[in-house]
C-alpha atoms as a PDB file:
ATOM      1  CA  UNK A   1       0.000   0.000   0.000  1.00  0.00           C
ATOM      2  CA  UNK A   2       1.083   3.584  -0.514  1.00  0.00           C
ATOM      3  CA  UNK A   3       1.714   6.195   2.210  1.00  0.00           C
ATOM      4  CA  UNK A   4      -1.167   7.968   3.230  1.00  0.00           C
ATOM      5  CA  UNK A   5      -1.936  11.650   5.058  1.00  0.00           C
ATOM      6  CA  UNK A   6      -4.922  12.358   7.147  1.00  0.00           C
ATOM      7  CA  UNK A   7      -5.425  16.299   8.278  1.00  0.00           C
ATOM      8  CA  UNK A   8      -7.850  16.787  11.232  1.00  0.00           C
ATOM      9  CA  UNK A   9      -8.069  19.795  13.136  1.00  0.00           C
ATOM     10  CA  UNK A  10      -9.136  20.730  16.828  1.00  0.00           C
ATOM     11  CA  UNK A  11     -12.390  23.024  16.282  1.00  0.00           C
ATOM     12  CA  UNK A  12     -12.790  26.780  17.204  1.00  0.00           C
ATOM     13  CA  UNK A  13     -16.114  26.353  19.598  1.00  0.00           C
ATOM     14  CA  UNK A  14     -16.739  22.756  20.037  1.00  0.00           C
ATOM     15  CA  UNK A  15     -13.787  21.113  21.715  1.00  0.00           C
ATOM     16  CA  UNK A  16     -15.202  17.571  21.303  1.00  0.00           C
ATOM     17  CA  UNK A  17     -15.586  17.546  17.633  1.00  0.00           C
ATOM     18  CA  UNK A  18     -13.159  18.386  14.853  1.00  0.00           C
ATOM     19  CA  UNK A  19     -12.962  20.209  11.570  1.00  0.00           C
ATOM     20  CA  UNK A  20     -12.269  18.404   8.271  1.00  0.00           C
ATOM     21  CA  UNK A  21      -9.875  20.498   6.293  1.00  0.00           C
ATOM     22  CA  UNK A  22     -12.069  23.152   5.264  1.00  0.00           C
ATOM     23  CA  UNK A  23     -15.257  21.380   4.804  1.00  0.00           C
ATOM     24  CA  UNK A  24     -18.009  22.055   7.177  1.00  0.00           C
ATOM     25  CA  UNK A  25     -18.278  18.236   8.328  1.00  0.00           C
ATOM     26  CA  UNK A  26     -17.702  17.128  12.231  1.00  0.00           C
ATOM     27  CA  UNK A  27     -15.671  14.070  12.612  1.00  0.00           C
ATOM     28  CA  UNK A  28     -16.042  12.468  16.034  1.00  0.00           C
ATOM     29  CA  UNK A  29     -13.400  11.029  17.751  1.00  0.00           C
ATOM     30  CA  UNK A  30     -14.063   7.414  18.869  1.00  0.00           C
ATOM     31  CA  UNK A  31     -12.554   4.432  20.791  1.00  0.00           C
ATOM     32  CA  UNK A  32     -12.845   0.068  19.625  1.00  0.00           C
ATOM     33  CA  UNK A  33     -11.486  -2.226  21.711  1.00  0.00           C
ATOM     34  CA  UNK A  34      -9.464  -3.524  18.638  1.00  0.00           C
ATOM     35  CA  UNK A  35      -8.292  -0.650  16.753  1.00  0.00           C
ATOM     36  CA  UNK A  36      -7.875   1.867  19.322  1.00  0.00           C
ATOM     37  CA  UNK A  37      -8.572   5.270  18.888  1.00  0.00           C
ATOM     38  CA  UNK A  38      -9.344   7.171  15.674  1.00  0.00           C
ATOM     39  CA  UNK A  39     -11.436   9.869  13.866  1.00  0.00           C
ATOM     40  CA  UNK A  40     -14.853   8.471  12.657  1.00  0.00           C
ATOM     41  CA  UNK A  41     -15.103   9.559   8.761  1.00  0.00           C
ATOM     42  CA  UNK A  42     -11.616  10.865   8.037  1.00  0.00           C
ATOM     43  CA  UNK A  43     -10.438  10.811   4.668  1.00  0.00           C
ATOM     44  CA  UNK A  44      -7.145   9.140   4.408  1.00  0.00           C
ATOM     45  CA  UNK A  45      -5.391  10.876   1.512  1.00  0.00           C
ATOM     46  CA  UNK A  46      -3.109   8.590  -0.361  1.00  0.00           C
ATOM     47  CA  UNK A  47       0.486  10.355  -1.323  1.00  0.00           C
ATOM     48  CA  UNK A  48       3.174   9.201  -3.440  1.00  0.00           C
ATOM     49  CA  UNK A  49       6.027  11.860  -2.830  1.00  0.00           C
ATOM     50  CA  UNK A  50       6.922  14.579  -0.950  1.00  0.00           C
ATOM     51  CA  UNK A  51       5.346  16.854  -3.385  1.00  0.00           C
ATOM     52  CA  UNK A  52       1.557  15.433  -2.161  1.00  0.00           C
ATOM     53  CA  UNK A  53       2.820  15.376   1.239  1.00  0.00           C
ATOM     54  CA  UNK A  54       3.113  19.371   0.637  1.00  0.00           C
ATOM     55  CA  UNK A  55       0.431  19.976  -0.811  1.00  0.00           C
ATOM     56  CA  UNK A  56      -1.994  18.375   1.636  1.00  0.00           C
ATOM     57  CA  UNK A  57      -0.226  20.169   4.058  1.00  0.00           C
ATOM     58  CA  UNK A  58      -0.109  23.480   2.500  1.00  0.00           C
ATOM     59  CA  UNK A  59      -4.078  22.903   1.875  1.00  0.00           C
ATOM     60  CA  UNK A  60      -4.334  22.442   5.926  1.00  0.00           C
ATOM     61  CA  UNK A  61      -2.101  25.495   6.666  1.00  0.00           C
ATOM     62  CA  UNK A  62      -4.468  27.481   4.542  1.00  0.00           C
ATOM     63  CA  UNK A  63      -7.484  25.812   6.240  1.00  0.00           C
ATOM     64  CA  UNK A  64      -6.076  27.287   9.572  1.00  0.00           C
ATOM     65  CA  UNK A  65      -8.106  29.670  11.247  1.00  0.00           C
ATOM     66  CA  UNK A  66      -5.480  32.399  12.658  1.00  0.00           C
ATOM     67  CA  UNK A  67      -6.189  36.027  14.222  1.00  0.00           C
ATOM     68  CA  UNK A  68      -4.141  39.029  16.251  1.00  0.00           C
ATOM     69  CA  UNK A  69      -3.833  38.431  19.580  1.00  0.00           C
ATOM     70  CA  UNK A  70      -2.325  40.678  22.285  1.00  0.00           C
ATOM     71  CA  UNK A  71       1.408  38.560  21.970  1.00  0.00           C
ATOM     72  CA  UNK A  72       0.980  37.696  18.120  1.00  0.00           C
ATOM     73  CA  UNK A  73      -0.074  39.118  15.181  1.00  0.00           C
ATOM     74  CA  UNK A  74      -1.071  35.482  13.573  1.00  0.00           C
ATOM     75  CA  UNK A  75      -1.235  33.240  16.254  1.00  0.00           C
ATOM     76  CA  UNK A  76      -3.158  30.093  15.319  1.00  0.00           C
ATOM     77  CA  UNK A  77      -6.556  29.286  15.945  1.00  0.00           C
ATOM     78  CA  UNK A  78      -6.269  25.511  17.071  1.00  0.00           C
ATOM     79  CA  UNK A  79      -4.199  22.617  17.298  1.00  0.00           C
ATOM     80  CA  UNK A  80      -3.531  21.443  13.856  1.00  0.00           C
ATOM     81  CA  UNK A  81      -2.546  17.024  13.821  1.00  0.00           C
ATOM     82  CA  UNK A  82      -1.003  15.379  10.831  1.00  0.00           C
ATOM     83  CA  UNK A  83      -1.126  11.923  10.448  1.00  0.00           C
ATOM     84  CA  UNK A  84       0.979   9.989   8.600  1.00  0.00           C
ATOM     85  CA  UNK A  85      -0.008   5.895   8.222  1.00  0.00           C
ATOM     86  CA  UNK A  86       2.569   4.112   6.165  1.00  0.00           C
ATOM     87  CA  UNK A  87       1.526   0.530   5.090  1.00  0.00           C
ATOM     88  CA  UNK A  88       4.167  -2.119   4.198  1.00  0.00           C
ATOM     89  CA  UNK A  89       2.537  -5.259   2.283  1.00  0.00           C
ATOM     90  CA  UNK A  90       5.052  -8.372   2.149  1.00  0.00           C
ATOM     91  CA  UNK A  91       4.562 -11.899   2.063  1.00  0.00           C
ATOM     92  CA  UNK A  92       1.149 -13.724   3.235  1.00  0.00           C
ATOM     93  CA  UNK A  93       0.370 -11.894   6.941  1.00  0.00           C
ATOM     94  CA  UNK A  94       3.570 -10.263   7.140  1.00  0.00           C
ATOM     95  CA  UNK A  95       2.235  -6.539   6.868  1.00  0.00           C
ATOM     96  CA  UNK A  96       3.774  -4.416   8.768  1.00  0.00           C
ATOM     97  CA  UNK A  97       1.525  -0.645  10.113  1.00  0.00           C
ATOM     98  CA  UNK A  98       3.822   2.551  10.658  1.00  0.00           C
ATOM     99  CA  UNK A  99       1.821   5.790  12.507  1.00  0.00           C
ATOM    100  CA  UNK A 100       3.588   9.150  12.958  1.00  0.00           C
ATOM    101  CA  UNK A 101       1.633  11.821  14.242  1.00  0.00           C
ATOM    102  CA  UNK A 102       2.847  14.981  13.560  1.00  0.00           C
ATOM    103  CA  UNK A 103       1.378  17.897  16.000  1.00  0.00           C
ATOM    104  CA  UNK A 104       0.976  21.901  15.973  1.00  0.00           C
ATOM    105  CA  UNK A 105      -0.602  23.419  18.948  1.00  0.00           C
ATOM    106  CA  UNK A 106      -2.150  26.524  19.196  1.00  0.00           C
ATOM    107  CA  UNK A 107       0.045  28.773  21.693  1.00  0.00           C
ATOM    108  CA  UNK A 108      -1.494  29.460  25.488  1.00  0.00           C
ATOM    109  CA  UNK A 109      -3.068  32.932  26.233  1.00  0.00           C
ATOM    110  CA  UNK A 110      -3.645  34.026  29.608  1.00  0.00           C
ATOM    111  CA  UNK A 111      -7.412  34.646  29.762  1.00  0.00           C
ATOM    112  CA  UNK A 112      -6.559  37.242  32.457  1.00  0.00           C
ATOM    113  CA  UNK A 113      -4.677  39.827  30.395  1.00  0.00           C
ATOM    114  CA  UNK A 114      -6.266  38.529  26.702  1.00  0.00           C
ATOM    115  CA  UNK A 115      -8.628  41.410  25.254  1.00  0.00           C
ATOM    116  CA  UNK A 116     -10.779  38.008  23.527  1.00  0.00           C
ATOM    117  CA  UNK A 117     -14.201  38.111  23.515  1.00  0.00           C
ATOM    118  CA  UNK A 118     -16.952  35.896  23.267  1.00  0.00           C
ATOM    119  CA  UNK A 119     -16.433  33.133  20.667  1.00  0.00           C
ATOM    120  CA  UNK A 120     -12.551  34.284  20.706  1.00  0.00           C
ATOM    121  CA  UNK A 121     -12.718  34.049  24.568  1.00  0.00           C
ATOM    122  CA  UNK A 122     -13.968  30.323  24.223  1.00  0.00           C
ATOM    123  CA  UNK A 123     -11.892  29.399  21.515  1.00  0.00           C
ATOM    124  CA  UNK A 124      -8.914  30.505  24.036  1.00  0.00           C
ATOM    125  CA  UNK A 125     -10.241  28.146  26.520  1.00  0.00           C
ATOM    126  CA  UNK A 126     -10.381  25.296  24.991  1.00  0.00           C
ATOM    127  CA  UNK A 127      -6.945  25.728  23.976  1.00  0.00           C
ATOM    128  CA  UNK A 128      -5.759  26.564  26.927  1.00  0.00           C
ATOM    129  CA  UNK A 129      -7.781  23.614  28.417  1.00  0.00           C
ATOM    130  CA  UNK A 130      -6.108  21.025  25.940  1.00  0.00           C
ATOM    131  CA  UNK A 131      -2.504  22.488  26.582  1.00  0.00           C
ATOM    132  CA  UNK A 132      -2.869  22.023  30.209  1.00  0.00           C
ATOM    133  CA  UNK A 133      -4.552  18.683  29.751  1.00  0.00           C
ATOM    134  CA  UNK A 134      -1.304  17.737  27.914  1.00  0.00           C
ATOM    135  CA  UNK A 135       0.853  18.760  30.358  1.00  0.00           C
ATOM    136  CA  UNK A 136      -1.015  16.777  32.714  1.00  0.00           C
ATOM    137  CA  UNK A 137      -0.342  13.602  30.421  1.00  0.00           C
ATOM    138  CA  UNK A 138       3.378  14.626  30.193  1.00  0.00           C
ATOM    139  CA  UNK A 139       3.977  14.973  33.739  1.00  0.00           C
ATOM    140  CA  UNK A 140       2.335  11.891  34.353  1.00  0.00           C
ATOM    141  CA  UNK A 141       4.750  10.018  32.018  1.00  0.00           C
ATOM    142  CA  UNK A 142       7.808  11.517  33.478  1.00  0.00           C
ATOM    143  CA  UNK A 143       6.639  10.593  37.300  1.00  0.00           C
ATOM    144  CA  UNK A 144       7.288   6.944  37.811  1.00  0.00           C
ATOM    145  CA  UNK A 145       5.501   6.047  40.133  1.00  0.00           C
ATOM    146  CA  UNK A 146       1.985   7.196  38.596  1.00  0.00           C
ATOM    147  CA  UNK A 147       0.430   3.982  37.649  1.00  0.00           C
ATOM    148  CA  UNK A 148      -2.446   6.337  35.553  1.00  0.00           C
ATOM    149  CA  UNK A 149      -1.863   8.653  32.359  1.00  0.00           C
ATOM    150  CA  UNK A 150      -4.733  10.901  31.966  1.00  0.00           C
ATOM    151  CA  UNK A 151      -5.338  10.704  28.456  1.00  0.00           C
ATOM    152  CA  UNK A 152      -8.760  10.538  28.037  1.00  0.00           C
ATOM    153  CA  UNK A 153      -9.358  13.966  29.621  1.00  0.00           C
ATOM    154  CA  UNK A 154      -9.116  15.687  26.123  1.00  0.00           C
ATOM    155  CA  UNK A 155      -9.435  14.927  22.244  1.00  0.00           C
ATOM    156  CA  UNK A 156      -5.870  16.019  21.525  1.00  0.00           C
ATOM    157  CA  UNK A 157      -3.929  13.665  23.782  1.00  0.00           C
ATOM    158  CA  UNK A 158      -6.504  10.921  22.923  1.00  0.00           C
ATOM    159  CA  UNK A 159      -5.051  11.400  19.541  1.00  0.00           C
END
């Protein structure tokens, strides 16, 4: 099988659904027992060279919702995860499954001192709500002794 690229992006008001690139469809992110986690209705785009690779990514980039802020003068609307699947096909059940994700988060804002309002304001909060959430999973992995990794407590480190 040939490489493929799949482009989903955090939402601006809905942190439990995400954007397709640039088409007004939700995709819900699920959990099987058997394949894990994964984005229900995400087009896997199939690439053959780094030229493809660009160009789906350029398409995402320009997809991106980004405004002024108080710090930035294009500072990113969401979290923006690329996901590259690369399928090997050899002999008779010897396939082998490669995943790389490949992640751009939206910076923090401190809600104190931000001049955001309304669906700006909420958009901040669920960004800064995922960032801290990822943190949380970080820490978690670094402390030894924590038997638990708090993944499930937002869509991005699900992913």
């Amino acid at each position: 099988g040939s490489p493929r690229l799949s482009s989903p992006r955090t939402p601006r008001a809905d942190p439990h659904k995400f954007a397709s690139g640039g088409g007004g469809n939700r995709l819900e992110v699920r959990t099987h027992p058997e394949v894990g986690v994964y984005v229900e209705n995400l087009q896997e785009l199939p690439v053959e060279n780094l030229r493809d690779v660009a160009r789906h990514v350029a398409r995402g980039e320009r997809a991106k919702k980004v405004e002024r802020t108080t710090m930035n003068d294009r500072s990113s609307r969401s979290h923006t995860i690329f996901s590259f699947k690369v399928e090997l096909r050899g002999a008779a059940q010897h396939n082998s499954l490669s995943n790389m994700q490949i992640v751009d988060l939206a910076g923090r804002e401190n809600e104190q001192t931000s001049e955001c309002k309304d669906e700006r304001f909420r958009e901040l909060r669920y960004i800064n709500r995922s960032l801290f959430e990822l943190a949380n999973c970080i820490f978690a992995l670094c402390d030894g002794n924590r038997e638990h990794v708090p993944f499930r407590n937002s869509k991005l480190t699900m992913l």
